[in-house]
C-alpha atoms as a PDB file:
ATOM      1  CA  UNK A   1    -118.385 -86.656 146.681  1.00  0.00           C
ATOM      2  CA  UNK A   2    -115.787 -85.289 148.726  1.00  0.00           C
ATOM      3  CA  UNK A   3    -112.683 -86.147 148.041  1.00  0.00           C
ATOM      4  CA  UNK A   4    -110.115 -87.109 151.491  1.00  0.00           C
ATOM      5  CA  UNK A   5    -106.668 -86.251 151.551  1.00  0.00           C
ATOM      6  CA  UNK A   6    -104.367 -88.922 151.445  1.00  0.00           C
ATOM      7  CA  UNK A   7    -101.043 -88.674 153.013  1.00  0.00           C
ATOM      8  CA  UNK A   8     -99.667 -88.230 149.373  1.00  0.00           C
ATOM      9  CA  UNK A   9    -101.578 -85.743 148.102  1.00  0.00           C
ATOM     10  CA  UNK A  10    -100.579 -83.731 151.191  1.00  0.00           C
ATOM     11  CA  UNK A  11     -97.125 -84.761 150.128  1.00  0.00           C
ATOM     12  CA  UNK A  12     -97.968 -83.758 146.895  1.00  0.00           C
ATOM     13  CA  UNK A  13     -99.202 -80.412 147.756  1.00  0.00           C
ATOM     14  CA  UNK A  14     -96.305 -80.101 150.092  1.00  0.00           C
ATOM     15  CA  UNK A  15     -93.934 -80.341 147.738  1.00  0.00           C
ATOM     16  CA  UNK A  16     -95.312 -77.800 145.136  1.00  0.00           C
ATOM     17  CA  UNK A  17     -95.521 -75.593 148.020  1.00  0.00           C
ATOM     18  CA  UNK A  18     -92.202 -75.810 148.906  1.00  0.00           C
ATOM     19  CA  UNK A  19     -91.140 -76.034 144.997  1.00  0.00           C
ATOM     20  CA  UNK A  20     -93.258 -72.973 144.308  1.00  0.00           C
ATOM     21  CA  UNK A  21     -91.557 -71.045 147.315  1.00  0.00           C
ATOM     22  CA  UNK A  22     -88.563 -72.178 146.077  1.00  0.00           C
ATOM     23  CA  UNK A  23     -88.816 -70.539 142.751  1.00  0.00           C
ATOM     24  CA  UNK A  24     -89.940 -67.779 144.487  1.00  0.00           C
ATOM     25  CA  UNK A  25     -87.194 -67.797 146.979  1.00  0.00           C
ATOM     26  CA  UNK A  26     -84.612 -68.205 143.798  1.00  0.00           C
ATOM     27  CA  UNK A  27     -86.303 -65.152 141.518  1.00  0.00           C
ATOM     28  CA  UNK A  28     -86.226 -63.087 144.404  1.00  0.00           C
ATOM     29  CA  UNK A  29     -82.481 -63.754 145.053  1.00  0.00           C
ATOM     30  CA  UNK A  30     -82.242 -63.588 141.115  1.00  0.00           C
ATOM     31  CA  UNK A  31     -83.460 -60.092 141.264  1.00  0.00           C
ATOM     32  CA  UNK A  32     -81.732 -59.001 144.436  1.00  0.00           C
ATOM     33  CA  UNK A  33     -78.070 -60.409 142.849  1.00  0.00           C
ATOM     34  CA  UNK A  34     -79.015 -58.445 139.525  1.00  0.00           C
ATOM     35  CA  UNK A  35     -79.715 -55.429 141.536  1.00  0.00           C
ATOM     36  CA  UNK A  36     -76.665 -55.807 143.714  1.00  0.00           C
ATOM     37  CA  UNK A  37     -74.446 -56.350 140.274  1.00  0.00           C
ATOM     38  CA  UNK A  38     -75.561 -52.990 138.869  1.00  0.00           C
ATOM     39  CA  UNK A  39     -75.559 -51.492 141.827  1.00  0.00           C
ATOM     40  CA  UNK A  40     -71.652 -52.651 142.254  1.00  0.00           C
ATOM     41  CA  UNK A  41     -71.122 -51.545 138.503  1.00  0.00           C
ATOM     42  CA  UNK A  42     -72.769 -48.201 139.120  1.00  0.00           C
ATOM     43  CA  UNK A  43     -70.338 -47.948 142.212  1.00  0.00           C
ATOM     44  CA  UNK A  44     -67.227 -49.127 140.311  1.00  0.00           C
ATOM     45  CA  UNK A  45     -67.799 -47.008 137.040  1.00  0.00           C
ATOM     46  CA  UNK A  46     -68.457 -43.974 139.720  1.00  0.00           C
ATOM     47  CA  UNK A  47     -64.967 -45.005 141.014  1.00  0.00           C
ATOM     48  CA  UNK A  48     -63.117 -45.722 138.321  1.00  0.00           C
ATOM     49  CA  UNK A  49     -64.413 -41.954 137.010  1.00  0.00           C
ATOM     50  CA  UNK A  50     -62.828 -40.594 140.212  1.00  0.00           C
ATOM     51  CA  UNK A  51     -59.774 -42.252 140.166  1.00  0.00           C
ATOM     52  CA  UNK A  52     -59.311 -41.324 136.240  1.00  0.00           C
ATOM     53  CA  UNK A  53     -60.130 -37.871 137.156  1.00  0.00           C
ATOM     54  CA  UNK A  54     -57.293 -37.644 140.201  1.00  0.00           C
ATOM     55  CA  UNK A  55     -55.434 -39.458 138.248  1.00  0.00           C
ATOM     56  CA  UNK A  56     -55.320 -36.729 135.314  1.00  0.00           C
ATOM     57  CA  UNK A  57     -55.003 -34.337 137.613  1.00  0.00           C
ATOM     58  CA  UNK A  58     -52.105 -35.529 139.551  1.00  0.00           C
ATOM     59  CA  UNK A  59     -50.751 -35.870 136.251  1.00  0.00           C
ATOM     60  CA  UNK A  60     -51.206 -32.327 135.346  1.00  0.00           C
ATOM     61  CA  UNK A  61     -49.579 -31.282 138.324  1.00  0.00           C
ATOM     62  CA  UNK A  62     -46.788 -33.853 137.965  1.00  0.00           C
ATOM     63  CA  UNK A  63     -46.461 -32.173 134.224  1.00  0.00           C
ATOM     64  CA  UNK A  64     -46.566 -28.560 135.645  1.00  0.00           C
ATOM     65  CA  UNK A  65     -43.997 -29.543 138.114  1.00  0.00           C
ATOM     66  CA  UNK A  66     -41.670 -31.386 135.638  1.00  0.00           C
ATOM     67  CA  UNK A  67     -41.708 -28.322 133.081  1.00  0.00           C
ATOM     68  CA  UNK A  68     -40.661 -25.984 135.901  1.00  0.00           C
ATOM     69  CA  UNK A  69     -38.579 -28.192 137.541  1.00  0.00           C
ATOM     70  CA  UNK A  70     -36.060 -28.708 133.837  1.00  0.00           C
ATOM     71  CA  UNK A  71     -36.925 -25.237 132.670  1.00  0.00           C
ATOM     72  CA  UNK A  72     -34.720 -23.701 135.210  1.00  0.00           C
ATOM     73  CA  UNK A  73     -31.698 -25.602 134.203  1.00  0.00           C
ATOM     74  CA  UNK A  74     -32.107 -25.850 131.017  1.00  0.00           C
ATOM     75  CA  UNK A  75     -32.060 -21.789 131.035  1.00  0.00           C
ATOM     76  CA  UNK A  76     -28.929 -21.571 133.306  1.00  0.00           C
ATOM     77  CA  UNK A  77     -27.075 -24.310 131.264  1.00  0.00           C
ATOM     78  CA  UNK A  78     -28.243 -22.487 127.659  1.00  0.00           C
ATOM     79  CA  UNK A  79     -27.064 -19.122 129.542  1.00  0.00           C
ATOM     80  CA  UNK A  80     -23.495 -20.740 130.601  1.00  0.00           C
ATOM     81  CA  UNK A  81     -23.453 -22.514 127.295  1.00  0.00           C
ATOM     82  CA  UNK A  82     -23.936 -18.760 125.594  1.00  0.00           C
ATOM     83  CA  UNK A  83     -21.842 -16.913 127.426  1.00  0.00           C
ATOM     84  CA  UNK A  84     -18.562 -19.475 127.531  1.00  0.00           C
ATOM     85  CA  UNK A  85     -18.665 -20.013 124.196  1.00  0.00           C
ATOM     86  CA  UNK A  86     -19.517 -16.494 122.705  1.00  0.00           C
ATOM     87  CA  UNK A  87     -16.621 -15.267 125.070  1.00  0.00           C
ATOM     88  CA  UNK A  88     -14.100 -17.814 123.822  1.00  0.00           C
ATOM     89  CA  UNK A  89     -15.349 -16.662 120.628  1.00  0.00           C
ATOM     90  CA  UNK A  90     -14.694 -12.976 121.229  1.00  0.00           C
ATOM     91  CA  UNK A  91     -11.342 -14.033 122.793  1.00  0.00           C
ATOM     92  CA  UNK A  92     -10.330 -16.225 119.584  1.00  0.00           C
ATOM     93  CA  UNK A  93     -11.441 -13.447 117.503  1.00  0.00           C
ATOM     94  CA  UNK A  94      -9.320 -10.319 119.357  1.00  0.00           C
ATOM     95  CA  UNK A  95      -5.989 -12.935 119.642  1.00  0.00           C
ATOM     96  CA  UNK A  96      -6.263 -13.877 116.080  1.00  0.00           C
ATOM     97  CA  UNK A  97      -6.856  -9.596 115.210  1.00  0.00           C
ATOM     98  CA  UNK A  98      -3.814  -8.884 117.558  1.00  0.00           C
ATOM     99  CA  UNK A  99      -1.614 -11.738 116.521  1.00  0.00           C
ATOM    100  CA  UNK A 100      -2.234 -10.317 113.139  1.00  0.00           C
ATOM    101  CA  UNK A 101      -1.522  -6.706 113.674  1.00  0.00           C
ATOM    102  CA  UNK A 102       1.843  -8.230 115.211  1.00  0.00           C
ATOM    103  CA  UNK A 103       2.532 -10.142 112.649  1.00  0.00           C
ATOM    104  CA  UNK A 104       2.286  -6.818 110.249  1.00  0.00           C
ATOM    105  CA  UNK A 105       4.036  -4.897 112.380  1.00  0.00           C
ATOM    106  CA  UNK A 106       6.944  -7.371 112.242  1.00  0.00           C
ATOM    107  CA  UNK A 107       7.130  -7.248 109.150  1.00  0.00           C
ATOM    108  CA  UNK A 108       6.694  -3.724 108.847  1.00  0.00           C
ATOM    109  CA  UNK A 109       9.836  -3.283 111.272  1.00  0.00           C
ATOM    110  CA  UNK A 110      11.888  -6.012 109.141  1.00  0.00           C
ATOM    111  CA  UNK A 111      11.337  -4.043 106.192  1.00  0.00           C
ATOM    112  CA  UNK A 112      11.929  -0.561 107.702  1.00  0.00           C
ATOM    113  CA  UNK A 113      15.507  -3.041 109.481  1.00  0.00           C
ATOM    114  CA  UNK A 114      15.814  -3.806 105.925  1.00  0.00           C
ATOM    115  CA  UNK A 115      15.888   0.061 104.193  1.00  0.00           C
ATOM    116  CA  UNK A 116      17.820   1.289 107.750  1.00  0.00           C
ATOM    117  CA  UNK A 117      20.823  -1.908 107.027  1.00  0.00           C
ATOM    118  CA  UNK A 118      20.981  -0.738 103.209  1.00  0.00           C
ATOM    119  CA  UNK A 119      20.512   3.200 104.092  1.00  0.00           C
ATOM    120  CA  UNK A 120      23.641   2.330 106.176  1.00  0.00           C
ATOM    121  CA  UNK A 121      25.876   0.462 104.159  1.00  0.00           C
ATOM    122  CA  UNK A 122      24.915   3.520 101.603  1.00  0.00           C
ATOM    123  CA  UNK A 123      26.128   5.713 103.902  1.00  0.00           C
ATOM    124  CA  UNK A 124      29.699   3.549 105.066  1.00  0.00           C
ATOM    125  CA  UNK A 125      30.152   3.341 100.831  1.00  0.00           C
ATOM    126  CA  UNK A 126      29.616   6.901 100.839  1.00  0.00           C
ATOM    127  CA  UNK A 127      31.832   8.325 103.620  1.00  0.00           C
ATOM    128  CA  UNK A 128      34.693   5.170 103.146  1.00  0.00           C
ATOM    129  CA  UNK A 129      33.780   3.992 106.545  1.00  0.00           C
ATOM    130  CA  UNK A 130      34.545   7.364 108.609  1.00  0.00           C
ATOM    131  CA  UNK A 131      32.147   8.044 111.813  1.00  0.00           C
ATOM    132  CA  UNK A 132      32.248  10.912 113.468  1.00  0.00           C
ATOM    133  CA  UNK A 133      31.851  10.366 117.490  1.00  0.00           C
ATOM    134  CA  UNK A 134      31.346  12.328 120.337  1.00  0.00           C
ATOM    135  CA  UNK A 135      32.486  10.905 123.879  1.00  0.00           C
ATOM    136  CA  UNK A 136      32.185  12.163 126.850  1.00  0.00           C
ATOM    137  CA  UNK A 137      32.265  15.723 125.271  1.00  0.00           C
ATOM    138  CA  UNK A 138      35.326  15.126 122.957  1.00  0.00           C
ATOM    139  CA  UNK A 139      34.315  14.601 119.676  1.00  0.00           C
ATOM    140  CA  UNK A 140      36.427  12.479 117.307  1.00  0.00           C
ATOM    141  CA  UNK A 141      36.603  11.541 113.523  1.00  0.00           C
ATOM    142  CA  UNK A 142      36.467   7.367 113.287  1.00  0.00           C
ATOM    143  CA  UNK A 143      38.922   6.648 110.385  1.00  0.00           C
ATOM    144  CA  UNK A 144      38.649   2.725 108.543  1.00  0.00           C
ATOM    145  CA  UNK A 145      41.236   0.714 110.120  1.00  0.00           C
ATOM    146  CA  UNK A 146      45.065   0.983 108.088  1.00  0.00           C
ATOM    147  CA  UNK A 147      44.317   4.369 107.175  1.00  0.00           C
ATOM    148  CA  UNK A 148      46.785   5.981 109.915  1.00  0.00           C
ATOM    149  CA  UNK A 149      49.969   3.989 110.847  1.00  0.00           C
ATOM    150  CA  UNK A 150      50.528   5.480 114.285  1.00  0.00           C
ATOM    151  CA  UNK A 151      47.051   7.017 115.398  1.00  0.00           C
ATOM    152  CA  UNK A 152      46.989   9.234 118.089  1.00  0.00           C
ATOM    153  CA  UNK A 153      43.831   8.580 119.439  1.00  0.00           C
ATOM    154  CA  UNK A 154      41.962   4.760 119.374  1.00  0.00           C
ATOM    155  CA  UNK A 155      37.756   5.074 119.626  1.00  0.00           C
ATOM    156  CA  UNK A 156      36.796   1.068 119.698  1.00  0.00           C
ATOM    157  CA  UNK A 157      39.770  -0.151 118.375  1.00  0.00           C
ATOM    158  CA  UNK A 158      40.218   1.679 115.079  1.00  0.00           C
ATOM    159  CA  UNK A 159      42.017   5.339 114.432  1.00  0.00           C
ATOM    160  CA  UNK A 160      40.774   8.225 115.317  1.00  0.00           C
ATOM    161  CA  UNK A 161      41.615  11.747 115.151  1.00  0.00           C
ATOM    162  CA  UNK A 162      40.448  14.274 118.054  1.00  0.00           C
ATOM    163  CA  UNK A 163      38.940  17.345 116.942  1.00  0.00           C
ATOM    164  CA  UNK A 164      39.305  20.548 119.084  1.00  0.00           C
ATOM    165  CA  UNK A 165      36.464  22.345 120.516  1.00  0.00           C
ATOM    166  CA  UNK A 166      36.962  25.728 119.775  1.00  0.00           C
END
């Protein structure tokens, strides 16, 4: 018996042709997509690595470029810093040694004023008050005012008597 197609069994076979192709159509774009996706992911991990890499690099550089770039100031400013300070320093220090040495030399020279005022009065106690004066090449013996009642010779307004030069 031979069997006759029908009009739906050609239907029939039609459509598990088509459905068959279909699945075939679909695994194949199934497989093509899957090899497309790691494809892309091979192609974005590839370029990600790149970029990473430039991107530590330029980084690198940018560090390289940063150190040098403060490193200069920072030494000029440390060296300015240094040197204004440790000369104000050394100025403080020799003002402070020389006001000092002024200060003991003034009080030194008051002392030695001191000794010279007493070392004088000594001496006016010692000779009642009498100088003895030379002025313009005549020399004269200062007496304490009162001692003569008509002087014959005034030296700064107190008696005096004019000694001879032979």
């Amino acid at each position: 018996m031979e069997r006759t197609s029908t009009a739906n069994d050609l239907s029939d076979r039609l459509r598990r042709r088509l459905e068959s192709e279909r699945r075939e159509i679909e695994e194949l774009t199934a497989s093509e997509l899957k090899r497309l996706a790691e494809n892309s992911r091979r192609v974005a991990r590839n370029a990600l690595g790149t970029i990473e890499r430039d991107t530590e690099e330029a980084t690198g550089r940018m560090r390289e470029l940063l150190a040098r770039a403060w490193q200069r100031p920072l030494i000029v400013g440390l060296s300015l810093w240094i040197g204004f300070f440790g000369g104000s320093w050394a100025t403080m220090r020799w003002l402070a040694v020389s006001i000092q040495d002024r200060i003991e030399t003034r009080a030194g020279l008051g002392r030695d004023i001191e000794d010279a005022r007493q070392t004088l009065a000594q001496l006016e106690a010692d000779t009642w008050g009498i100088a003895l004066l030379e002025i313009e090449g005549e020399r004269y013996v200062v007496l304490p005012f009162g001692t003569l009642a008509d002087p014959g010779w005034e030296v700064r307004d107190r008696p005096a008597v004019r000694l001879s030069n032979r």
